[in-house]
N, C-alpha and C. Protein backbone atom coordinates (compact mmCIF):
# COMPACT_ATOMS: atom_id res chain seq x y z
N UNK A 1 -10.36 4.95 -23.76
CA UNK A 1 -9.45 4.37 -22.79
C UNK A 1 -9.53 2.85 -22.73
N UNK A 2 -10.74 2.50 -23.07
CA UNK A 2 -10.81 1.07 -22.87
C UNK A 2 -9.75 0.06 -23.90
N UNK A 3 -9.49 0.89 -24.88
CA UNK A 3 -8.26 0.15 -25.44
C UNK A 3 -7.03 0.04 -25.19
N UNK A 4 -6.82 0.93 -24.08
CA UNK A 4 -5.74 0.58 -23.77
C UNK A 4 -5.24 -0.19 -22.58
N UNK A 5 -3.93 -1.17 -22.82
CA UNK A 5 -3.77 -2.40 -22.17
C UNK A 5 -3.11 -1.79 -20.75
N UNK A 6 -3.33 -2.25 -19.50
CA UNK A 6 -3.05 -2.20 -18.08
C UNK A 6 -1.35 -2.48 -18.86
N UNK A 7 -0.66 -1.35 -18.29
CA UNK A 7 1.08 -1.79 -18.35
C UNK A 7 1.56 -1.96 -16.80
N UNK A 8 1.89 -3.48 -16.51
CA UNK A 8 2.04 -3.36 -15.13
C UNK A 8 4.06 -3.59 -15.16
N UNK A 9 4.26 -3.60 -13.70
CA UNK A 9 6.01 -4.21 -13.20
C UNK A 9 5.66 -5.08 -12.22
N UNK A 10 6.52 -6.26 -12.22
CA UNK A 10 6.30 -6.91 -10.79
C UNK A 10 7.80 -6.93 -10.77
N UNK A 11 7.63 -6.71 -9.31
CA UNK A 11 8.67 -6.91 -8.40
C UNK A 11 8.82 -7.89 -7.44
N UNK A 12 9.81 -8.83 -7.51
CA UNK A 12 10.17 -9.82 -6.59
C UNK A 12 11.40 -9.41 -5.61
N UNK A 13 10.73 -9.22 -4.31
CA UNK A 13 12.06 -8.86 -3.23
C UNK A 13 12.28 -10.15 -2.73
N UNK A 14 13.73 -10.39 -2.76
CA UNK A 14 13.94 -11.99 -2.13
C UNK A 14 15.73 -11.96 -2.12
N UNK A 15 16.15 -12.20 -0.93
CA UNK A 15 17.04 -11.99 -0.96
C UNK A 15 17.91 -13.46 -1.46
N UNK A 16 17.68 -14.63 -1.27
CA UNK A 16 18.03 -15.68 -2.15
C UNK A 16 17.81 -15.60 -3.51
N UNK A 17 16.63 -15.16 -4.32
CA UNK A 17 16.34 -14.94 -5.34
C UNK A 17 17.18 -14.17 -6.23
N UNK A 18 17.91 -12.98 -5.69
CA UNK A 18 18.28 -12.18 -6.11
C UNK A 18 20.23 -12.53 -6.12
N UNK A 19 20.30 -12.96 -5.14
CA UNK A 19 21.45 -13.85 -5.33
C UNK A 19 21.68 -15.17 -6.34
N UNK A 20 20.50 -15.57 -6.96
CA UNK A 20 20.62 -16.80 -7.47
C UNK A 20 20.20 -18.28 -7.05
N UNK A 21 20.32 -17.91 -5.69
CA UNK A 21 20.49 -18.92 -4.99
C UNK A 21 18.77 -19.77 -4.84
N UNK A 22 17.80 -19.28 -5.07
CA UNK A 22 16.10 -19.94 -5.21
C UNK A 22 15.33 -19.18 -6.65
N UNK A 23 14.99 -20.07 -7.06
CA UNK A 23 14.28 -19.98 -8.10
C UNK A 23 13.33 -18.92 -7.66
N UNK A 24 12.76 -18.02 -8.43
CA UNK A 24 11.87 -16.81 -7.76
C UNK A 24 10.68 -17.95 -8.63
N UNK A 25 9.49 -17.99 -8.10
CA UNK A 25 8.54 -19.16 -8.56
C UNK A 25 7.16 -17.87 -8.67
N UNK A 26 7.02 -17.26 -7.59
CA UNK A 26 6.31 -16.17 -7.64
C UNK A 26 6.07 -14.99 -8.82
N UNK A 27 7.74 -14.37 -9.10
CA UNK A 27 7.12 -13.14 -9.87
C UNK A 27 6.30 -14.06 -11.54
N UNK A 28 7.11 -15.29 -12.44
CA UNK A 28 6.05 -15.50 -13.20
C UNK A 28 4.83 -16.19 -12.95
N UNK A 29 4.81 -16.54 -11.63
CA UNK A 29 3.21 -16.80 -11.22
C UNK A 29 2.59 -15.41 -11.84
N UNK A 30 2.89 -14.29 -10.87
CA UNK A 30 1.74 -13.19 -11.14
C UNK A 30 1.57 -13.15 -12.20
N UNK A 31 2.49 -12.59 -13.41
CA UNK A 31 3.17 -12.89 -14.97
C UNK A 31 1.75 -13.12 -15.24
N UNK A 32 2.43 -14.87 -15.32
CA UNK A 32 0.90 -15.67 -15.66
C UNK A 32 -0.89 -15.05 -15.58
N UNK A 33 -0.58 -15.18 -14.33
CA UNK A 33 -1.80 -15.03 -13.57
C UNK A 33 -3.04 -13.63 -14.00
N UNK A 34 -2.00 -12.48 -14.18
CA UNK A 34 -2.40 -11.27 -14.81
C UNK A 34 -2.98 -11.25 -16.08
N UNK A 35 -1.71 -12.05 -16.57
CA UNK A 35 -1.88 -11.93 -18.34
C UNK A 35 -3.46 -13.05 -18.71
N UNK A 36 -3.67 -13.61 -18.19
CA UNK A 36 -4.87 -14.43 -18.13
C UNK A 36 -6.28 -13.63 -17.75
N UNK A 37 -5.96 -12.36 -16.93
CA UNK A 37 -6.95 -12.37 -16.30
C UNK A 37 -7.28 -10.58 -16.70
N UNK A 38 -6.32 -9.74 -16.96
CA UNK A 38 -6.47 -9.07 -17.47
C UNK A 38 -5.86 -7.90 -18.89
N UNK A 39 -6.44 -7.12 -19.41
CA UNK A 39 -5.53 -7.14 -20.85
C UNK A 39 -4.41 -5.92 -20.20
N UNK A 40 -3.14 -6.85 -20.28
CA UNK A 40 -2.19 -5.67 -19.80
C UNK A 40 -1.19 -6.07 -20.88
N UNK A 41 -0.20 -5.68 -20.47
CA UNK A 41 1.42 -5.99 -20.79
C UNK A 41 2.13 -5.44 -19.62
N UNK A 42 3.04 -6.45 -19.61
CA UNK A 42 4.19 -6.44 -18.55
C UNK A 42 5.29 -6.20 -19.07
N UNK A 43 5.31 -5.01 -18.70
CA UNK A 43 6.73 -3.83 -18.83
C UNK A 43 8.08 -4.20 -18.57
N UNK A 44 7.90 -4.51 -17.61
CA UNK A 44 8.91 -4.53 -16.26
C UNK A 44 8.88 -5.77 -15.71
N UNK A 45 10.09 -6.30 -15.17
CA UNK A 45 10.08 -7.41 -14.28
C UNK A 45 11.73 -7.70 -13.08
N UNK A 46 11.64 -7.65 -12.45
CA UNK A 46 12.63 -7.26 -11.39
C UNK A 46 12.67 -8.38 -10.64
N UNK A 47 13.97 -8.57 -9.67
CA UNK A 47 14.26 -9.30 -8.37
C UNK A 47 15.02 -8.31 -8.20
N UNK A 48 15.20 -8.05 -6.72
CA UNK A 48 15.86 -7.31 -5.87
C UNK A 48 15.89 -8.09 -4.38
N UNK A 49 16.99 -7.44 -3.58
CA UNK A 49 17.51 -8.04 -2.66
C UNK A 49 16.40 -7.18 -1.49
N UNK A 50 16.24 -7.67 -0.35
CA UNK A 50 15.03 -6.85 0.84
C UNK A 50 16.17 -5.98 1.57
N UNK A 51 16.18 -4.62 0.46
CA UNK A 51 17.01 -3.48 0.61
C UNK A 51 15.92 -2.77 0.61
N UNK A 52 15.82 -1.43 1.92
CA UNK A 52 14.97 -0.53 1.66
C UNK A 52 14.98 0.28 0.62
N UNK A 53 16.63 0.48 0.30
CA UNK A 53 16.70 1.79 -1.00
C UNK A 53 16.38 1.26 -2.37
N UNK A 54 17.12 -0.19 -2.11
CA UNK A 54 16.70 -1.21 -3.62
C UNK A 54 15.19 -0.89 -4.42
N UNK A 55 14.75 -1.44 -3.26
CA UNK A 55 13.29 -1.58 -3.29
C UNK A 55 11.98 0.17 -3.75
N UNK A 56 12.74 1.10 -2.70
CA UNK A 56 11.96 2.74 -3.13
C UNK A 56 12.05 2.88 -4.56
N UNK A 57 14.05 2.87 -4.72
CA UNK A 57 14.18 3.48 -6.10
C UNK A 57 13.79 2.45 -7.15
N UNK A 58 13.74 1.46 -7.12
CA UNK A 58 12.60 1.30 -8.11
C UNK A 58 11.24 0.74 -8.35
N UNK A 59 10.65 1.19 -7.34
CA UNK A 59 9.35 1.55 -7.45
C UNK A 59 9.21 3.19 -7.88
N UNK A 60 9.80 3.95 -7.55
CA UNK A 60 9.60 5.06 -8.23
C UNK A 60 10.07 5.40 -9.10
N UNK A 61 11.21 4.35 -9.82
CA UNK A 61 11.77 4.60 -10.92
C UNK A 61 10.38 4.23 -11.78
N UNK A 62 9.73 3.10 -11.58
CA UNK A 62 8.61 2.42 -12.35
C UNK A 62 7.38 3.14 -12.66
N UNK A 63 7.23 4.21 -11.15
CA UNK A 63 6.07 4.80 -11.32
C UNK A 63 6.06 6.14 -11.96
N UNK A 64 7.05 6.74 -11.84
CA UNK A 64 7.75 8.38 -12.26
C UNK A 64 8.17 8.22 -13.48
N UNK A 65 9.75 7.60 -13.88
CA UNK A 65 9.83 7.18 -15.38
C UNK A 65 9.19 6.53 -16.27
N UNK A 66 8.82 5.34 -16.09
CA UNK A 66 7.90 4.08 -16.60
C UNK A 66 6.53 4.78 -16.78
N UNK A 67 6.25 5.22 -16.01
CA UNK A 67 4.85 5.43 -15.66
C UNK A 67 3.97 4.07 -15.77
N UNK A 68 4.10 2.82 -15.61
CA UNK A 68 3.39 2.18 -15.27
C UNK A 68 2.32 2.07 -14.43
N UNK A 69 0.91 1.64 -14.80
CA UNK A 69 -0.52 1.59 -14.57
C UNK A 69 0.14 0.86 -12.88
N UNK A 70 0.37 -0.35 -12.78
CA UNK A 70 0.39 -1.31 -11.85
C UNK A 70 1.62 -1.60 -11.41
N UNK A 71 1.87 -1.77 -10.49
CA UNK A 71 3.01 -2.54 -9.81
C UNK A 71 3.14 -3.15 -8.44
N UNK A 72 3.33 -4.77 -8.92
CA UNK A 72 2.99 -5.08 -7.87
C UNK A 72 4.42 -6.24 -7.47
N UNK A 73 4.24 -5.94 -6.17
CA UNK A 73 5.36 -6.78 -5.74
C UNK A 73 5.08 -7.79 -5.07
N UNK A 74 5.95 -9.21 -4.64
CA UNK A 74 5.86 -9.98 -3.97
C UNK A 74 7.29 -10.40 -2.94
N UNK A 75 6.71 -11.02 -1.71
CA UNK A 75 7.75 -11.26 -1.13
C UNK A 75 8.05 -9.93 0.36
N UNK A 76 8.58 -10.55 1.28
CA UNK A 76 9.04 -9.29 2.10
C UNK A 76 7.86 -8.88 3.09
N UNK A 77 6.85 -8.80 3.35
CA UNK A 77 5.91 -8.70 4.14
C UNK A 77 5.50 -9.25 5.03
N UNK A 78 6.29 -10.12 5.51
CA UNK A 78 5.51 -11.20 6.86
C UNK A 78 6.65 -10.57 7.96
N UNK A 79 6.81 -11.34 8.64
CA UNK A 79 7.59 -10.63 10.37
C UNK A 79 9.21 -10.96 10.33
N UNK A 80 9.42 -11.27 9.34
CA UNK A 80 10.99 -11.49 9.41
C UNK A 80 11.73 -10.13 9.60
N UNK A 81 13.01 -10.39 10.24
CA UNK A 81 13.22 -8.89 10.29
C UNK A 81 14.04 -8.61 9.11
N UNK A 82 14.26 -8.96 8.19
CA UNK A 82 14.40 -8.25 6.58
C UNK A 82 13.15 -8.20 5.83
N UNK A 83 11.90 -8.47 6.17
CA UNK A 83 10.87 -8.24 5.40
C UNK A 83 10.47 -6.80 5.69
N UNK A 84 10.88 -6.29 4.88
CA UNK A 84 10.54 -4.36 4.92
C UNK A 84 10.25 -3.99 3.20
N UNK A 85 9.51 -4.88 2.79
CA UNK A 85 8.42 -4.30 1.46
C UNK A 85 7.48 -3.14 1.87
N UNK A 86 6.81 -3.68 2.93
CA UNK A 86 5.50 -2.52 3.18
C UNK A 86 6.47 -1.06 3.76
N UNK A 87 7.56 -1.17 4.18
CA UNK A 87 8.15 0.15 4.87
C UNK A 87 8.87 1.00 3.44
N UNK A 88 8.99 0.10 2.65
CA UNK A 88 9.67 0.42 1.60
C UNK A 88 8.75 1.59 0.74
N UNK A 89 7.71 0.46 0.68
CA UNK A 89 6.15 0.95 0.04
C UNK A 89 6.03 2.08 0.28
N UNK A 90 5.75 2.46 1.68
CA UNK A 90 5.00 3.46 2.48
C UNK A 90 5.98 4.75 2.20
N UNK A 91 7.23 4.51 2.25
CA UNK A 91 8.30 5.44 1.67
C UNK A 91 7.80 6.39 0.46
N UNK A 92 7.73 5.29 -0.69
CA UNK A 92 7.35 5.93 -2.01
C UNK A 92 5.73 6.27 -2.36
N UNK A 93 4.69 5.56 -1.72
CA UNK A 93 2.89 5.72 -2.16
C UNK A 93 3.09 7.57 -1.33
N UNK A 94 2.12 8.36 -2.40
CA UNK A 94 1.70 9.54 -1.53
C UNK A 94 0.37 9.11 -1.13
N UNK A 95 -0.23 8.29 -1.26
CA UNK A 95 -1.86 7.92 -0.58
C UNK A 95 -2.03 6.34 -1.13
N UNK A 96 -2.22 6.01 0.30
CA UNK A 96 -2.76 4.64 0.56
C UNK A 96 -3.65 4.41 0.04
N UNK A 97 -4.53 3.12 -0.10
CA UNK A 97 -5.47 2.58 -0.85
C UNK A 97 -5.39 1.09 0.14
N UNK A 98 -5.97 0.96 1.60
CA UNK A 98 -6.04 -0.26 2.22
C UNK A 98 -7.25 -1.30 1.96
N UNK A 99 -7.83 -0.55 1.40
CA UNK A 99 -9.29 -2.04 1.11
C UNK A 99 -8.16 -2.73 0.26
N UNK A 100 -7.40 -2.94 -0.38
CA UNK A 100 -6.85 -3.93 -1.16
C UNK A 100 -6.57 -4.79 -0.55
N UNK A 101 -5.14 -4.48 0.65
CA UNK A 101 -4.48 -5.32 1.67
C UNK A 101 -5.45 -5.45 2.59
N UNK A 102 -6.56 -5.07 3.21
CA UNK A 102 -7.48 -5.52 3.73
C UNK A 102 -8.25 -6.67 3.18
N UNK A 103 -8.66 -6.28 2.05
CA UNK A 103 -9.80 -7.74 1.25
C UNK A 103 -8.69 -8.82 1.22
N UNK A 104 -7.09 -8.61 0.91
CA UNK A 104 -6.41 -10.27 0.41
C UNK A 104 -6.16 -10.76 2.43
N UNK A 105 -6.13 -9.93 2.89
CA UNK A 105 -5.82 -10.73 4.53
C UNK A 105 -7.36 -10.94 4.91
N UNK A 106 -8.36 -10.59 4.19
CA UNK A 106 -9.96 -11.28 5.26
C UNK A 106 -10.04 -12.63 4.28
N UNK A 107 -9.47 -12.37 3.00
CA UNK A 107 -9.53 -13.51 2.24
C UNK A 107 -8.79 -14.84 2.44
N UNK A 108 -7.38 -14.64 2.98
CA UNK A 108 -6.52 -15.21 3.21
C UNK A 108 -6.53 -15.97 4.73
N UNK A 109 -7.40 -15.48 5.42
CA UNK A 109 -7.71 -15.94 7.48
C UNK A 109 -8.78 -16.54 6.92
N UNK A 110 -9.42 -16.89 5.61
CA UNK A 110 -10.41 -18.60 6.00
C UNK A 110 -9.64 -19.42 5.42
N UNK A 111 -8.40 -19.09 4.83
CA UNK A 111 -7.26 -20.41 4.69
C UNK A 111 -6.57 -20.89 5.65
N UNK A 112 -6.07 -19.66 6.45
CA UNK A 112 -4.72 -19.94 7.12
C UNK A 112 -4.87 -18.68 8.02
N UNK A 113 -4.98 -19.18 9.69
CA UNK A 113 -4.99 -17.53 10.38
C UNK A 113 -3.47 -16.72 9.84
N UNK A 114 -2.42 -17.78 9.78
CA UNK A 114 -1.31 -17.07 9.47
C UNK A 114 -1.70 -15.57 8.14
N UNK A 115 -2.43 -15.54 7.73
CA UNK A 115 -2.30 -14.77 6.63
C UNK A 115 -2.91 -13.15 6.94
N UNK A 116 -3.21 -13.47 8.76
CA UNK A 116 -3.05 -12.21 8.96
C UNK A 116 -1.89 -11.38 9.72
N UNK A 117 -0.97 -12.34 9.39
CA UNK A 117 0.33 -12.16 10.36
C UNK A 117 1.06 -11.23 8.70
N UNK A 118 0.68 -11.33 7.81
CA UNK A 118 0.42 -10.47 6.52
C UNK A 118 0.93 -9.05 6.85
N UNK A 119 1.73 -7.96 6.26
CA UNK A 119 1.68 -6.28 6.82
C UNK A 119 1.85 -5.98 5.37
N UNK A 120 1.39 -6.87 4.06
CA UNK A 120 1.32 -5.83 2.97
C UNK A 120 0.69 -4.69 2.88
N UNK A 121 0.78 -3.59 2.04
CA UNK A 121 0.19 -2.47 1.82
C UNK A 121 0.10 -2.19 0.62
N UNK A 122 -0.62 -1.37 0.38
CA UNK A 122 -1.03 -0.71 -1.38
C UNK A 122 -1.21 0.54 -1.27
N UNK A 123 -1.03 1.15 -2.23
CA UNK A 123 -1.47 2.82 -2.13
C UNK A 123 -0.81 3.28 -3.87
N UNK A 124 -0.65 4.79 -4.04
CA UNK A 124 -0.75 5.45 -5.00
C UNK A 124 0.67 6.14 -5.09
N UNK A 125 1.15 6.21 -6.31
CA UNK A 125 1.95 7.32 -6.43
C UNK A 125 2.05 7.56 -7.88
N UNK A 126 1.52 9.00 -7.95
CA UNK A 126 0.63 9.86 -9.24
C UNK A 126 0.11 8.76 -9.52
N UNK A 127 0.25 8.54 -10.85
CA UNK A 127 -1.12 7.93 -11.45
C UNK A 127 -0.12 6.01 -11.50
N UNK A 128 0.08 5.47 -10.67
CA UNK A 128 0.82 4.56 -10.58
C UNK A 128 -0.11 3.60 -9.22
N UNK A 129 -0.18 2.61 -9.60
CA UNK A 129 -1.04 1.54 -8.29
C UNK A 129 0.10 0.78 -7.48
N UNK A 130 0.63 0.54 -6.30
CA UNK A 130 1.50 -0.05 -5.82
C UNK A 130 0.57 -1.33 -4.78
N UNK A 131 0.71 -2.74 -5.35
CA UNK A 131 0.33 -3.23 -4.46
C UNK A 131 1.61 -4.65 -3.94
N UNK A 132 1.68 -4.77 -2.42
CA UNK A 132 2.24 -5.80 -2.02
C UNK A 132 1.55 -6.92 -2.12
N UNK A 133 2.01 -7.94 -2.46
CA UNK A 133 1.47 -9.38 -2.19
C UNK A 133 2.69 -10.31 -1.61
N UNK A 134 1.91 -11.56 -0.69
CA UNK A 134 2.83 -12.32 0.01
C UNK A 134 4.06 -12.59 -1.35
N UNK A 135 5.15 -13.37 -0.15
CA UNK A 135 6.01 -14.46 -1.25
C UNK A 135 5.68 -15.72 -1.72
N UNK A 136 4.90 -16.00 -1.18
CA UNK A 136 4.64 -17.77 -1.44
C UNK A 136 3.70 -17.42 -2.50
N UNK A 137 3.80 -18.77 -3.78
CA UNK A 137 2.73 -18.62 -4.58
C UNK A 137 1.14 -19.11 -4.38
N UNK A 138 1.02 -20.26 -3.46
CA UNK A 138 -0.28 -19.99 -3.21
C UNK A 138 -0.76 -18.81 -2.42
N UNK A 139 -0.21 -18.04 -1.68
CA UNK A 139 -0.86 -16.92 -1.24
C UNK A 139 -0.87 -15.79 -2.57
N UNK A 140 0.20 -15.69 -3.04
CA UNK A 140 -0.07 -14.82 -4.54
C UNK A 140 -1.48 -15.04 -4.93
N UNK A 141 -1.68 -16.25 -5.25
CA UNK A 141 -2.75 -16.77 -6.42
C UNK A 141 -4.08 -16.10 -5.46
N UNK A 142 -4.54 -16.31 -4.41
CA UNK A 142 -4.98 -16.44 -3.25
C UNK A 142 -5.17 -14.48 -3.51
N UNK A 143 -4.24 -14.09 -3.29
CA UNK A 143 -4.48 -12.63 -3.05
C UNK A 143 -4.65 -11.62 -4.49
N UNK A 144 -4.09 -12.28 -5.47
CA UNK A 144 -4.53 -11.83 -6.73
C UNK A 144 -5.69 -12.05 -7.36
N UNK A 145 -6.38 -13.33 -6.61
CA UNK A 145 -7.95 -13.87 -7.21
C UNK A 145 -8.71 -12.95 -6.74
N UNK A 146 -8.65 -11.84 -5.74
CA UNK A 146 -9.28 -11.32 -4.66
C UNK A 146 -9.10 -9.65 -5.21
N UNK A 147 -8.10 -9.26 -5.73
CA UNK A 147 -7.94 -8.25 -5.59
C UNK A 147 -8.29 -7.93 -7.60
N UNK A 148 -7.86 -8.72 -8.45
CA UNK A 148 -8.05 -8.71 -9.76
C UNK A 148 -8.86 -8.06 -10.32
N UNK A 149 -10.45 -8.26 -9.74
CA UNK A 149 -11.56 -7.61 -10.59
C UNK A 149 -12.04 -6.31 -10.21
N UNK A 150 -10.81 -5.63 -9.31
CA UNK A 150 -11.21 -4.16 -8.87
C UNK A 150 -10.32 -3.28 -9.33
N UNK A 151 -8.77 -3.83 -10.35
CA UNK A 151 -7.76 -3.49 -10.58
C UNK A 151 -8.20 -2.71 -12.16
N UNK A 152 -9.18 -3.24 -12.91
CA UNK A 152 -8.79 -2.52 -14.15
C UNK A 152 -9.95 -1.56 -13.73
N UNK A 153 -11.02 -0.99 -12.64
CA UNK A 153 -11.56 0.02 -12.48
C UNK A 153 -10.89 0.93 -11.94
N UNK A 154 -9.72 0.70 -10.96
CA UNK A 154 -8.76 1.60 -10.09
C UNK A 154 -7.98 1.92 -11.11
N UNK A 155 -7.26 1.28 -12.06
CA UNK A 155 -6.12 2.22 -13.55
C UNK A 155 -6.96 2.86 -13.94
N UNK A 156 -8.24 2.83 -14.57
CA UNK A 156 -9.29 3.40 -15.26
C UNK A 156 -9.67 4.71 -14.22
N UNK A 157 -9.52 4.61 -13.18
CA UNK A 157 -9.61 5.97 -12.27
C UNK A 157 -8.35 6.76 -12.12
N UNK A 158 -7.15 6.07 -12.21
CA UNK A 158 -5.63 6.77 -11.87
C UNK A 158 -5.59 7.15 -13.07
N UNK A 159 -6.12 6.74 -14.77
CA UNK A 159 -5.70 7.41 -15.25
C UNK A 159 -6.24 8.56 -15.72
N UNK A 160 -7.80 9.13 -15.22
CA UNK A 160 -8.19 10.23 -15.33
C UNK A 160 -10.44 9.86 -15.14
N UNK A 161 -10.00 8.42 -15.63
CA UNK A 161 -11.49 7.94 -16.11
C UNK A 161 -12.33 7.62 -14.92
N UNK A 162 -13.12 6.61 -14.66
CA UNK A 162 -13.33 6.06 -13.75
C UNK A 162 -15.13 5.66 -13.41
N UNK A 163 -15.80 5.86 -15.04
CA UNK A 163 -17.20 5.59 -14.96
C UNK A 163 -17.32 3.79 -15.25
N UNK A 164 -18.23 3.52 -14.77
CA UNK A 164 -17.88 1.85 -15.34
C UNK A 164 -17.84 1.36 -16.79
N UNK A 165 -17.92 2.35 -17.63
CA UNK A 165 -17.83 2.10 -19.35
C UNK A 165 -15.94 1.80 -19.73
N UNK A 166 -15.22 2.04 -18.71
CA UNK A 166 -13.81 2.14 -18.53
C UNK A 166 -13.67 0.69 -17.80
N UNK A 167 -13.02 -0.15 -18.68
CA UNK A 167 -13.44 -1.67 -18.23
C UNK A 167 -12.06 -2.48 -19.63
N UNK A 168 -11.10 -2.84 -18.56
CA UNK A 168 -9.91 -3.48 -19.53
C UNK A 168 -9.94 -4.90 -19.70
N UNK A 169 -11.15 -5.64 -19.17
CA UNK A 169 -10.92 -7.11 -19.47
C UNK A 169 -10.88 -7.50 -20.68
C-alpha cells in the first residue's frame, strides 16, 4: 500500500469564485501545499457556488464514483448565512472524524480567537476522508500544517491498512 499515491479533490465553495468574479487563491494553495507535503495526486478540482445540493452531489460524486482517498474543501464555514459547507458535509459523511476540526480551531485560537468562530467539520464516507477548511489562505495553510501528518495514516486506515508500516510521505 505504501506505494500508492493519496488521490485527493479539493473543493472551493465561493460564491464570487464560482461566478468569476474573485480569483479562488485558496483551492491552488491547498494544490500546492499537499503536493509538497504529501505523495498524492490531485484528481479533482472544483469551484462551486455555497449551494447545499451543489456542494452534497459532489462530494459524493467524488467519494462514490471517484473514489477518492481525500477531499477537502475550502471556504463556507464561518457565520455567514450562505456559509453551509459543514451542513452540506454532514449531509453526505456517514461518520464523523472531529479531532481534525478540533486540532485546526485549538490551532487556529493562538492566532486569532476568531478561528473559533470556525464550524468546519470532517468525517467519512466509505472509504473517502471529507475535510472542511476555512476560505482564507492563511487559515488554509494554518489548518493544513496541523492536520497533514495524520492524513496519510487515516487513507492508510480507510483503505483497509492502518499499522504504522502504511506511511505515504
Amino acid at each position: 500500500m505504501s506505494d500508492q499515491l493519496i488521490r485527493v479533490g479539493i473543493l472551493t465553495i465561493s460564491d464570487r469564485s464560482s461566478r468569476g468574479e474573485r480569483e479562488d487563491e485558496s483551492g491552488p494553495l491547498i494544490e500546492r501545499l499537499v503536493k509538497e507535503s504529501l505523495r498524492c495526486t490531485v484528481e479533482e478540482s472544483a469551484i462551486v457556488a455555497d449551494m447545499k445540493e451543489e456542494i452534497s452531489t459532489t462530494l459524493i460524486d467524488w467519494a462514490e464514483n471517484l473514489k477518492l482517498d481525500l477531499i477537502l474543501t475550502t471556504g463556507g464555514t464561518g457565520f455567514a448565512p450562505r456559509d453551509i459547507t459543514p451542513e452540506a458535509t454532514r449531509d453526505v459523511i456517514q461518520r464523523e472524524a472531529p479531532g481534525l476540526a478540533e486540532a485546526m480551531r485549538a490551532r487556529g485560537t493562538r492566532v486569532t480567537p476568531h478561528a473559533m468562530l470556525s464550524r468546519a467539520v470532517a468525517g467519512i464516507r466509505g472509504r473517502t476522508l471529507i475535510v472542511n477548511l476555512p476560505g482564507s489562505p492563511k487559515a488554509v495553510t494554518e489548518g493544513l500544517e496541523v492536520i497533514m501528518p495524520a492524513i496519510p495514516h487515516a487513507v492508510a486506515i480507510l483503505r483497509g491498512g492502518g499499522d504504522s508500516e502504511h506511511e505515504f510521505h
